[in-house]
Structures are given as C-alpha cells and as structure tokens.
Protein backbone atom coordinates (compact mmCIF):
# COMPACT_ATOMS: atom_id res chain seq x y z
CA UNK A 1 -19.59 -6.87 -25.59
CA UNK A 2 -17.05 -9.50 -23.98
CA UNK A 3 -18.64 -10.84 -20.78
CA UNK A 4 -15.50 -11.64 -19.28
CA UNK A 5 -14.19 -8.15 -19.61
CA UNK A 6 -18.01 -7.07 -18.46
CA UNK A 7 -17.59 -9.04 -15.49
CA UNK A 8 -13.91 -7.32 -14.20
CA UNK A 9 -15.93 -4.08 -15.09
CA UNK A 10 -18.65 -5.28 -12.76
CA UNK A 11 -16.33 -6.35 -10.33
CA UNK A 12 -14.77 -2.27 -10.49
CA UNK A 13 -18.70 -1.57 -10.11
CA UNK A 14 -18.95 -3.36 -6.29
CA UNK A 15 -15.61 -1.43 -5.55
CA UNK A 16 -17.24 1.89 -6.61
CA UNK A 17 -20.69 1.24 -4.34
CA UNK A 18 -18.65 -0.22 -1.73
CA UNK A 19 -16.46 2.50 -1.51
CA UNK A 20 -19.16 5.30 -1.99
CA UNK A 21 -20.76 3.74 0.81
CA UNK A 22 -17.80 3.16 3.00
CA UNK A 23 -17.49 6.97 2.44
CA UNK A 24 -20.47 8.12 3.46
CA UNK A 25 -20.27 6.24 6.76
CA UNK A 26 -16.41 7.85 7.42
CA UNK A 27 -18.32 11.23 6.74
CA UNK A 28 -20.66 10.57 9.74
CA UNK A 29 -23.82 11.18 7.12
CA UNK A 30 -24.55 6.70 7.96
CA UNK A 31 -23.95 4.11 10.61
CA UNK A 32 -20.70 2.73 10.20
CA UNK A 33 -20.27 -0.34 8.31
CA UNK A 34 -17.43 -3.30 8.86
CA UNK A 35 -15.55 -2.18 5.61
CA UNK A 36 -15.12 1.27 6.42
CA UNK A 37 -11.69 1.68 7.28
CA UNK A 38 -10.97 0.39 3.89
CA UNK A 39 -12.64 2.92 1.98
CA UNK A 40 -9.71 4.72 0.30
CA UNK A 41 -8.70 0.81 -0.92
CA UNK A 42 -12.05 0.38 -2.11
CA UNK A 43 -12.19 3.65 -4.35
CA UNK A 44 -8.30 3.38 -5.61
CA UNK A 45 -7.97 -0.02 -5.99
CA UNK A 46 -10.85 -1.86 -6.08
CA UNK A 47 -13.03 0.74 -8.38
CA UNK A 48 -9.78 2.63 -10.36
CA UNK A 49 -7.26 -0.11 -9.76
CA UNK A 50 -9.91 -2.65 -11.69
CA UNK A 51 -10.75 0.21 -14.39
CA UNK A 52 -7.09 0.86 -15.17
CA UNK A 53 -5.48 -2.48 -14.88
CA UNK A 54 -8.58 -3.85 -17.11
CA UNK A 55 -7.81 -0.83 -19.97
CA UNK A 56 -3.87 -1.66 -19.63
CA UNK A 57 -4.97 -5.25 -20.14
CA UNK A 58 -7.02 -4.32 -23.45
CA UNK A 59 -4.43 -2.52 -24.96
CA UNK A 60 -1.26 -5.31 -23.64
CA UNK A 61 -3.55 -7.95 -25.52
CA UNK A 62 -1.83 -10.89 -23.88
CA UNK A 63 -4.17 -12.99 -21.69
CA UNK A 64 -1.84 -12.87 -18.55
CA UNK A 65 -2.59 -9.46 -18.32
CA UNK A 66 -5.93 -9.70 -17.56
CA UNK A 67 -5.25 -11.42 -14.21
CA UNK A 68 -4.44 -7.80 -13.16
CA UNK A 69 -8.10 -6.93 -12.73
CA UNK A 70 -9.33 -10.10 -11.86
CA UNK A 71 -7.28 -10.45 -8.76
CA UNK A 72 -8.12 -6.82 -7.88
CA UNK A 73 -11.91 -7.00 -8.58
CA UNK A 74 -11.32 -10.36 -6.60
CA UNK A 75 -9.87 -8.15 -3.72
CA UNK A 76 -13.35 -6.18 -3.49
CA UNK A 77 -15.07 -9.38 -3.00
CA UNK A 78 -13.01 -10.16 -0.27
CA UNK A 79 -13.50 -7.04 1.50
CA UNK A 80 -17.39 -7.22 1.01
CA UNK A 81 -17.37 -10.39 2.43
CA UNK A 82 -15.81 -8.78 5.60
CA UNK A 83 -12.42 -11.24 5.45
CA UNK A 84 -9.71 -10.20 6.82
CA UNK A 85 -7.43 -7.14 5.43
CA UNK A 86 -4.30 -8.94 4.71
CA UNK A 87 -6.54 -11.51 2.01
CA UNK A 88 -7.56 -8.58 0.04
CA UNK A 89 -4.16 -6.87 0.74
CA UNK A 90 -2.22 -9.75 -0.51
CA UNK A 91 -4.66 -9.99 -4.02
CA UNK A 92 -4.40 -6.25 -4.75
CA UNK A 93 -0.40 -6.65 -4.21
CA UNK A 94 -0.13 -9.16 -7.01
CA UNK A 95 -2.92 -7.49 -9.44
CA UNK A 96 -0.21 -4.45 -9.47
CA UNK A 97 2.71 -6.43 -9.52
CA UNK A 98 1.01 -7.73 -12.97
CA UNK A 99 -0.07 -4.29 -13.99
CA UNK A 100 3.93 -3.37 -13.34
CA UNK A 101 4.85 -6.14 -15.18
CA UNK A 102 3.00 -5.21 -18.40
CA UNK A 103 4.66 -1.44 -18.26
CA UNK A 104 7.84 -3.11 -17.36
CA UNK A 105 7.49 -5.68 -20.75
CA UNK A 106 6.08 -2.11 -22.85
CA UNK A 107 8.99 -0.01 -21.16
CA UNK A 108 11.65 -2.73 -22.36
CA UNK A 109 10.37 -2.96 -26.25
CA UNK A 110 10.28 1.25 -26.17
CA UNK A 111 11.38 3.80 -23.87
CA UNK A 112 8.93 6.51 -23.24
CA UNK A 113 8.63 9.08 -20.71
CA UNK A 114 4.47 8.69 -20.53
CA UNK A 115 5.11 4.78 -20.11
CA UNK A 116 7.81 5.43 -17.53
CA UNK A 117 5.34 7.92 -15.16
CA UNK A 118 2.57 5.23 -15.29
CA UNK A 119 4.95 2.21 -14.67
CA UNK A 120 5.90 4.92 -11.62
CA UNK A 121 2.48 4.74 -10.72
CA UNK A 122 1.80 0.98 -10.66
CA UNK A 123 4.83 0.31 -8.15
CA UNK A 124 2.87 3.24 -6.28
CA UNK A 125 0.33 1.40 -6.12
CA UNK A 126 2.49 -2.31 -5.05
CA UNK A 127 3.87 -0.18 -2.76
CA UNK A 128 0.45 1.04 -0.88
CA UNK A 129 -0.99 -2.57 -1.38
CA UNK A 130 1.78 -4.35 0.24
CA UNK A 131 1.97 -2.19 3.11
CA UNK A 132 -1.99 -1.85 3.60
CA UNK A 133 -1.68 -5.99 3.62
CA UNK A 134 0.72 -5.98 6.69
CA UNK A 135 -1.24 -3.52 8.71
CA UNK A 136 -0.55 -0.02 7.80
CA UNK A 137 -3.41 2.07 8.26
CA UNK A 138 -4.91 3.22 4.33
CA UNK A 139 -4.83 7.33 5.81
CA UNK A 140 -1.19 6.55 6.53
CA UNK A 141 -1.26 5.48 2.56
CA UNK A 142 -3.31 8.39 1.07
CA UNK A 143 -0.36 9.77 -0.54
CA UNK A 144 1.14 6.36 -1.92
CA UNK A 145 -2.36 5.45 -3.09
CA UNK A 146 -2.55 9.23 -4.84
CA UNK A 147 0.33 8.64 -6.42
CA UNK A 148 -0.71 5.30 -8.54
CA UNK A 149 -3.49 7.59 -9.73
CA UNK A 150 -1.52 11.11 -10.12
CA UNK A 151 1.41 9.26 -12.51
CA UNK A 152 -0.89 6.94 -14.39
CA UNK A 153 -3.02 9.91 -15.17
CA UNK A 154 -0.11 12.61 -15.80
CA UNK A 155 1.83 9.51 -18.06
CA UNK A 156 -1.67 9.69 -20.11
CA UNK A 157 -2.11 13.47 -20.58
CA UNK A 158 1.55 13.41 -21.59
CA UNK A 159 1.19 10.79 -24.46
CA UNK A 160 -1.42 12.57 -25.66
CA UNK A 161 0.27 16.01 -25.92
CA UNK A 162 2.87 14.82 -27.45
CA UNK A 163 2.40 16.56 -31.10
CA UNK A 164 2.03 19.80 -28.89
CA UNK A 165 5.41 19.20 -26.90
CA UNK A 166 8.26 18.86 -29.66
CA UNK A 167 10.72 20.51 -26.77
CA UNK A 168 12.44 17.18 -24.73
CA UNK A 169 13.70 19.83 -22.08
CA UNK A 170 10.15 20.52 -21.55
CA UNK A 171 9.47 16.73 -21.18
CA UNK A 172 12.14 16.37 -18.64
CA UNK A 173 10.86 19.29 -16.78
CA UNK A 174 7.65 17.46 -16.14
CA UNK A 175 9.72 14.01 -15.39
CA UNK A 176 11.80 16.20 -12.74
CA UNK A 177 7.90 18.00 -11.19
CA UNK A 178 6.75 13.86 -11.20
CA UNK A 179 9.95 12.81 -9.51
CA UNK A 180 9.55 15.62 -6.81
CA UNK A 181 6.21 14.50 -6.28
CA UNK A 182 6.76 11.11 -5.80
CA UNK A 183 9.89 11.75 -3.61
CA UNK A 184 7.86 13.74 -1.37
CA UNK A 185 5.33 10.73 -1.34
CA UNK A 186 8.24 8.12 -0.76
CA UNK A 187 8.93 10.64 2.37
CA UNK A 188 5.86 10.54 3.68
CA UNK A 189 6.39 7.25 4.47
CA UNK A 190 9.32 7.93 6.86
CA UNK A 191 8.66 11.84 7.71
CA UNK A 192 4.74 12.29 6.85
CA UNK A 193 4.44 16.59 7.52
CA UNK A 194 7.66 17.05 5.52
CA UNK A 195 6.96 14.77 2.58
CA UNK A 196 3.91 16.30 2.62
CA UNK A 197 5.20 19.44 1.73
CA UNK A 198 7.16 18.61 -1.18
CA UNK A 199 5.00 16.13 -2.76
CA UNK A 200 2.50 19.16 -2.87
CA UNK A 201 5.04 21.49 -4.54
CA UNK A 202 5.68 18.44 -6.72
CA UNK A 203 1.79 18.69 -7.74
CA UNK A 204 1.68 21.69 -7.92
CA UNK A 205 4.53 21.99 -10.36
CA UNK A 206 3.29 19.01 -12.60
CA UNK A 207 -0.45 21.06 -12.65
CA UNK A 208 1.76 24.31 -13.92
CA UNK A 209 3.02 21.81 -17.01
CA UNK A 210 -0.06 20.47 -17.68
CA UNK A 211 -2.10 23.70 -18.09
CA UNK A 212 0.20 25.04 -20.60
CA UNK A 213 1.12 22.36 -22.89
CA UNK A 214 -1.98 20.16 -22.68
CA UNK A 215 -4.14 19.51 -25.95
CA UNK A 216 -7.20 20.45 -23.76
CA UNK A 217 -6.33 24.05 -24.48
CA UNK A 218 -7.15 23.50 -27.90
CA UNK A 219 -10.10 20.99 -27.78
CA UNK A 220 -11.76 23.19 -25.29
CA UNK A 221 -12.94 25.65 -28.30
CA UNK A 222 -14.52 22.79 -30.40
CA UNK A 223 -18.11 21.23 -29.50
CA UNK A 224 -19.57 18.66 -28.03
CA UNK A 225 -16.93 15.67 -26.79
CA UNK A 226 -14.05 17.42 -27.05
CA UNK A 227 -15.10 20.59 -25.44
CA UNK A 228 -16.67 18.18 -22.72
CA UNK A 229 -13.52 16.35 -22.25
CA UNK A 230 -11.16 19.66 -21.90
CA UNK A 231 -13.38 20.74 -19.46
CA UNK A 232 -13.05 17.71 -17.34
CA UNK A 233 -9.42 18.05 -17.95
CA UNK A 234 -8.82 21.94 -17.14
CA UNK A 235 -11.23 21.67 -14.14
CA UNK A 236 -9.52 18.35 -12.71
CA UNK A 237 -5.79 20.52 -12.80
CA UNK A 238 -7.89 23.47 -11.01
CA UNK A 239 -8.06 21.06 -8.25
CA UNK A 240 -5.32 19.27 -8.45
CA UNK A 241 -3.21 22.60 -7.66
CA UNK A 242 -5.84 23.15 -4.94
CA UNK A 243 -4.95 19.71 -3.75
CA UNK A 244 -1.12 20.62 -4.21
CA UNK A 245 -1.63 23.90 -1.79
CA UNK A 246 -3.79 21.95 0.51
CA UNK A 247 -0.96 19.20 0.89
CA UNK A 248 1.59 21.89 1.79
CA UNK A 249 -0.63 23.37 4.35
CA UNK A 250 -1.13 19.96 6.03
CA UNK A 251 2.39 18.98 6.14
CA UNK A 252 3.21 22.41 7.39
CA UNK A 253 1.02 21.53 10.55
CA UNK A 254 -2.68 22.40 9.01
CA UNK A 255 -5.50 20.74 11.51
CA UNK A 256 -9.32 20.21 12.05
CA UNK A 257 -10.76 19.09 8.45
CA UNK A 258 -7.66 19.60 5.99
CA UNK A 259 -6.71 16.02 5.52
CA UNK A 260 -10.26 15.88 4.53
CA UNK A 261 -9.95 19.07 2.12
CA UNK A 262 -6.16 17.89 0.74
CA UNK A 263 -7.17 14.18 0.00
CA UNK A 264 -10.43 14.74 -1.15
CA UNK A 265 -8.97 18.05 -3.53
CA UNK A 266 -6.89 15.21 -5.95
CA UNK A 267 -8.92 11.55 -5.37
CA UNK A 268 -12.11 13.62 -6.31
CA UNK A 269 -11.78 16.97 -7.82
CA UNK A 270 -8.78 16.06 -10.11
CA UNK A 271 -9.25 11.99 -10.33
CA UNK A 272 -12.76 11.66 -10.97
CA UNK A 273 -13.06 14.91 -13.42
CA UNK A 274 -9.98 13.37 -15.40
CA UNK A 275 -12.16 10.10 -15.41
CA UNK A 276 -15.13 11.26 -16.32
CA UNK A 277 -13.68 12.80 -19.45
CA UNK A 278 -11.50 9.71 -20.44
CA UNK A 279 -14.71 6.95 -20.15
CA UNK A 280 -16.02 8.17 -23.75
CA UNK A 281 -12.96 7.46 -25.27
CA UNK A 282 -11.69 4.05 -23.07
CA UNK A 283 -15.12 2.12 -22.23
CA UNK A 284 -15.47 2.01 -25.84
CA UNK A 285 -12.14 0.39 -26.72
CA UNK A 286 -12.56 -1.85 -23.57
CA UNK A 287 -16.22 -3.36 -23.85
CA UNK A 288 -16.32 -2.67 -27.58
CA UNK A 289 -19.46 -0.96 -27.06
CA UNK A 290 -20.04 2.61 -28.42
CA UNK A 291 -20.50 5.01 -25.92
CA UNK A 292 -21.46 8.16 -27.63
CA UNK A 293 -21.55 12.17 -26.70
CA UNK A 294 -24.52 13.11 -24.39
CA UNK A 295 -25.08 16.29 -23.27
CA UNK A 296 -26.84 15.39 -19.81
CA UNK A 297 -22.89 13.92 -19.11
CA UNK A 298 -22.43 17.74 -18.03
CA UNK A 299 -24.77 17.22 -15.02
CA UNK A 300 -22.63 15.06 -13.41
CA UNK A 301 -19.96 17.03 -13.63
CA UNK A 302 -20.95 19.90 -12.67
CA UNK A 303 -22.62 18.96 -9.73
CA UNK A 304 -18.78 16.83 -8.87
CA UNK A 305 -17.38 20.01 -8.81
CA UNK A 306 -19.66 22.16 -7.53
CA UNK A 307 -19.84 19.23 -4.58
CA UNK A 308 -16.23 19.41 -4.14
CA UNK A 309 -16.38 22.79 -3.34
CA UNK A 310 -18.73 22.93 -0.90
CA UNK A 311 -16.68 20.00 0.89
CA UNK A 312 -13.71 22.11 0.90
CA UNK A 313 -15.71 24.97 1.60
CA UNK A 314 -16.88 22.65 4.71
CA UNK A 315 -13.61 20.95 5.70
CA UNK A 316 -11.50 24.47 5.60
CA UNK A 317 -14.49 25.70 8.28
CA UNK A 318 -14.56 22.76 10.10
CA UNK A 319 -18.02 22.00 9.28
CA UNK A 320 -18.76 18.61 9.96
CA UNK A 321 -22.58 19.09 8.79
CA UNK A 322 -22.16 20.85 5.64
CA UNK A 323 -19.41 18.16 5.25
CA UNK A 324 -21.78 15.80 5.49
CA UNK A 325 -24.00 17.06 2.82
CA UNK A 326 -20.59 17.78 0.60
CA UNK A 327 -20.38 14.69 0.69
CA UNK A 328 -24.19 13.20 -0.19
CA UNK A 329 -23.30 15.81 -3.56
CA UNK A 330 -19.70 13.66 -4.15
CA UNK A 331 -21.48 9.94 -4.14
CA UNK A 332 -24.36 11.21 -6.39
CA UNK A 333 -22.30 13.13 -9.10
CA UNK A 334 -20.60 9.32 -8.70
CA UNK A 335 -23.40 7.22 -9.18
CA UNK A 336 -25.06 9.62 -11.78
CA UNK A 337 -22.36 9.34 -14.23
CA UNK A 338 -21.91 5.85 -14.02
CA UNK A 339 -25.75 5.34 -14.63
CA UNK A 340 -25.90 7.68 -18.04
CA UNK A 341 -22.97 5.81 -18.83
CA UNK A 342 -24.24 2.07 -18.85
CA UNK A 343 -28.18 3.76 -19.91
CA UNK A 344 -26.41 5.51 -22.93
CA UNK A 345 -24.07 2.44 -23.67
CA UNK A 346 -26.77 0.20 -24.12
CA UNK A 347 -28.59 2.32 -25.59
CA UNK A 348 -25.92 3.05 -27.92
CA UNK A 349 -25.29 -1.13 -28.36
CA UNK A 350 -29.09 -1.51 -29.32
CA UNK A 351 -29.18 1.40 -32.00
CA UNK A 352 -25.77 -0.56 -33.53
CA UNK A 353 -26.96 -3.50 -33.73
CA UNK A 354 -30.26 -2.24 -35.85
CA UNK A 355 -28.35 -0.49 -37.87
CA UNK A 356 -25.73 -3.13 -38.82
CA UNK A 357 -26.08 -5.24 -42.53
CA UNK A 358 -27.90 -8.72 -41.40
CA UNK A 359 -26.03 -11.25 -43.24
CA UNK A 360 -27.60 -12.53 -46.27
CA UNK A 361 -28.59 -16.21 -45.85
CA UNK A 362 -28.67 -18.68 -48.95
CA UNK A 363 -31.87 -19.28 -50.42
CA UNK A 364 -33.47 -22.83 -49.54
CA UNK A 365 -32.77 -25.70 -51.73
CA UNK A 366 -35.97 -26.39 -53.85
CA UNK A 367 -38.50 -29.29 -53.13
CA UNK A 368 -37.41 -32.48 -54.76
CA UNK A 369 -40.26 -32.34 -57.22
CA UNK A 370 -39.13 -28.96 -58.26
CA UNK A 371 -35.71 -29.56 -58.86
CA UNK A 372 -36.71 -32.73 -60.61
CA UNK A 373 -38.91 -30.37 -63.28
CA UNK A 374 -35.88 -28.20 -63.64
C-alpha cells in the first residue's frame, strides 16, 4: 500500500469525522463546535473532494496531480485547527483548480461527454471554494457544492454505460438534463428560489436517464458485488429524484425543515449510496490493496437509507427530535462502512500477502573446507 497515497486518504478520513461531527452539532443532537458552520465544506471537500481528486490523481499518473488532494486534505487541517475560513478556502480553491486542470489536459488529448460532465463538476467545485474563501456562507453554496458531486458522479455512470448507450442523441439528451441542472445551480447564485427550481427539474431529468440506460439494470440480477453495487446505484437515483422534487418545492417557497430534506435527499441518499458502491472497485486501484465482496457491506447501507428516510420523514414534519435521531442513523451508516472497509482491507492485504510466492533465495556458498574437497 503507498503511504503517501494512505496519508491523502487519511487526510479525507479527518474531513469525514470532522464533518460527521460538525453535523451532528448543526442537527442540535451536540454542543456546537467552532467548525460547524463549515460542515457542508468538510463533507464535500475535505472528505469527497480528497477521495475524488486522490482517484483522478491515480488514474492522471503524473505527480502534479497529486497536489490536488494534498492541498485539500491540507484544507481539513486547517479547519480543525480552527484558522480562519479564507486559509482553508484559498487551499481547497487551488486543489480544484488542479483537479480542473487534469480534466482540462484529459479533455484536450480526447473529447468525451463523461470527461466533459466531471470537468463541469470540478469548476463546480472552484466555483463554491472560491466564493466560500471570500465569505459566502457554505448554505448559500449547497447547490454549487452539489453540483461538483452530481456531474462527477453522472460523468462516471455515463462512461460506464457506454456499451449500453450506442444512441449519441441519447447522450446529448443527458448533456442537455446536466446543463439544465447546472444552469439552475449557476442561478442560484443570483436568484436562489428560481434556480432552485430548475436545477431540480434538471435532476430530476438526469435521474429519468440514468434509470433507463444504466448498466445497474443489468448487474442488479447477478450476485454478490455486482448486485450490491446496482443496488447502491438504483437506490442513490431513488433519492436523487426525491432530492430533485424536494429542490423544486424549496425554490417554489417550501419552509420549516425542507432545506434540510432537499440537501440532505442528494449529499446523502444519492452521494453516499453511489459511494458506497464505487469504494470496492476504486480503493482497490487507489491503495493497491484488495478490497473484496462482504456481505455485512449491506448493513450499512441499509441502515443509510433507511436513516435517510426517517430524516425526511422528520424534516417534511418539522420534527426537530426525530431529526435529531435521523441524523445519529446518517453518521453511523457513515462510520460503519468506512470501518468494514479498512477491517476487510487489511484483512484482505494480510490473506495476500500469505498467499503470494516468497522469492526463492540462493543457496549459501559452501564453507571453504568444503569447496576446497569439491
């Protein structure tokens, strides 16, 4: 396992129990704590930032690349250490600027549409970073800060249906849903309610794409991973069309809890499904460490979802309470996953390593008397 790439992957790790515990205070269930204003930074970009500008890294293979996640897992130090916003605001700016940079050097040796949504997604995510740095307020961001995680994610899932999506008109029809969406999220930053609305009929559009031409359609009838990744992948556009409808409601003048129910619908329901069933297939190629199909990885995600409900549930009655314990469900479904994931990875590393051929070592030269005899 590379321990410098283990170490950018740690530095994801602070931004996930920062953030988890940044979000338990903003749900009233703890005392607040100094960082807690930046708790939709934290998750995005410090935890996800780190985890996708590390992978993009990997698969760039030029060293520059990797000072995308080190600045940004350097950005969750900063904020731990209670410094002030615009330190952290100005590293996260320039680990995206170098995660736009690789899509942008990708983009110009070969044009495709998947690149073009996640290179969409990383000036998304300049965009939020920059702003957040000179004082904007990260609930004003929500929606830029979705939409770094939205494209990147929607870019993936099209690569990867590619052999089931020979049609280019269909392609562009998912280009022109993504482009509505992030329209409506460029609008929210001059007319929030209104780009509010269309960015959620531009989600909700790119979910009605996704659940008929995805590959997790197919791999949802075959066992073990690939049934567990599908699932992760059908439920995450379940809520991501919930998000889509919540987003409308808000911008159409929606109070009490929805902001709660809309963010909370996509960062959680869709993001973290849709993560959970990548991080068999990516940790792998990132730590070069096997991370094999378990199936106590269904706990987790079930009780995600199951937890996500109950917060919408909660936020749509204006339950702060049952919010609160929503939300208790949300950080351990979290924390759970990421704890059968490094238990199973090394457990995974220890069984490889048995199992490999030991190297065969020369025999030792003779004793001088001997090889005088001989």
């Amino acid at each position: 396992m590379p321990r410098p790439r283990l170490l950018l992957l740690a530095g994801g790790g602070v931004g996930l129990l920062l953030g988890t515990w940044t979000g338990l205070s903003r749900a009233g269930v703890h005392d607040p704590i100094a960082p807690m204003a930046a708790h939709g930074i934290l998750m995005v970009l410090g935890f996800l930032g780190t985890l996708i500008a590390l992978e993009r890294a990997v698969a760039f293979g030029a060293r520059w690349a990797f000072a995308g996640p080190a600045l940004s897992a350097l950005a969750v130090l900063t904020i731990a250490a209670d410094l002030p916003d615009a330190v952290a605001g100005v590293l996260l700016t320039a680990a995206g600027l170098v995660v736009t940079a690789v899509y942008a050097t990708t983009l110009a040796r070969r044009v495709e549409p998947h690149l073009a949504l996640m290179a969409a997604g990383a000036v998304a995510w300049v965009v939020a970073a920059a702003l957040w740095a000179v004082g904007w307020s990260p609930v004003a961001l929500a929606p830029t800060l979705a939409a770094f995680l939205v494209l990147t994610i929607v870019g993936e899932r099209l690569e990867l249906s590619r052999l089931r999506v020979s049609s280019a008109a269909s392609r562009r029809r998912l280009l022109a849903a993504a482009a509505l969406f992030g329209s409506g999220v460029a609008l929210t930053l001059i007319q929030r309610p209104a780009g509010l609305v269309v960015a959620g009929v531009g989600l909700v559009a790119q979910t009605a794409w996704l659940a008929r031409h995805d590959i997790a359609r197919v791999t949802i009838h075959r066992a073990g991973l690939p049934r567990f990744a599908a699932a992760c992948m059908l439920a995450g556009y379940l809520w991501l069309a919930v998000g889509g409808v919540l987003w409308i409601v808000l911008g159409a003048g929606g109070g009490g809890l929805v902001h709660d129910a809309a963010l909370h619908a996509v960062f959680l329901g869709f993001v973290i499904s849709m993560v959970m069933g990548h991080a068999p297939i990516i940790l792998p190629a990132v730590l070069r460490t096997p991370l094999p199909y378990r199936p106590s990885a269904w706990v987790p995600l079930v009780l995600l979802h199951a937890s996500v409900a109950l917060r919408v549930a909660a936020d749509l009655a204006d339950s702060v309470w049952l919010r609160g314990w929503a939300a208790h469900g949300n950080v351990t479904a979290l924390l759970l996953f990421a704890a059968l994931a490094v238990v199973t990875a090394r457990r995974a590393g220890r069984s490889y390593q048995a199992d490999a051929p030991q190297p065969v070592r020369p025999a030792a030269p003779a004793p001088r008397e001997q090889r005088s005899l001989t």
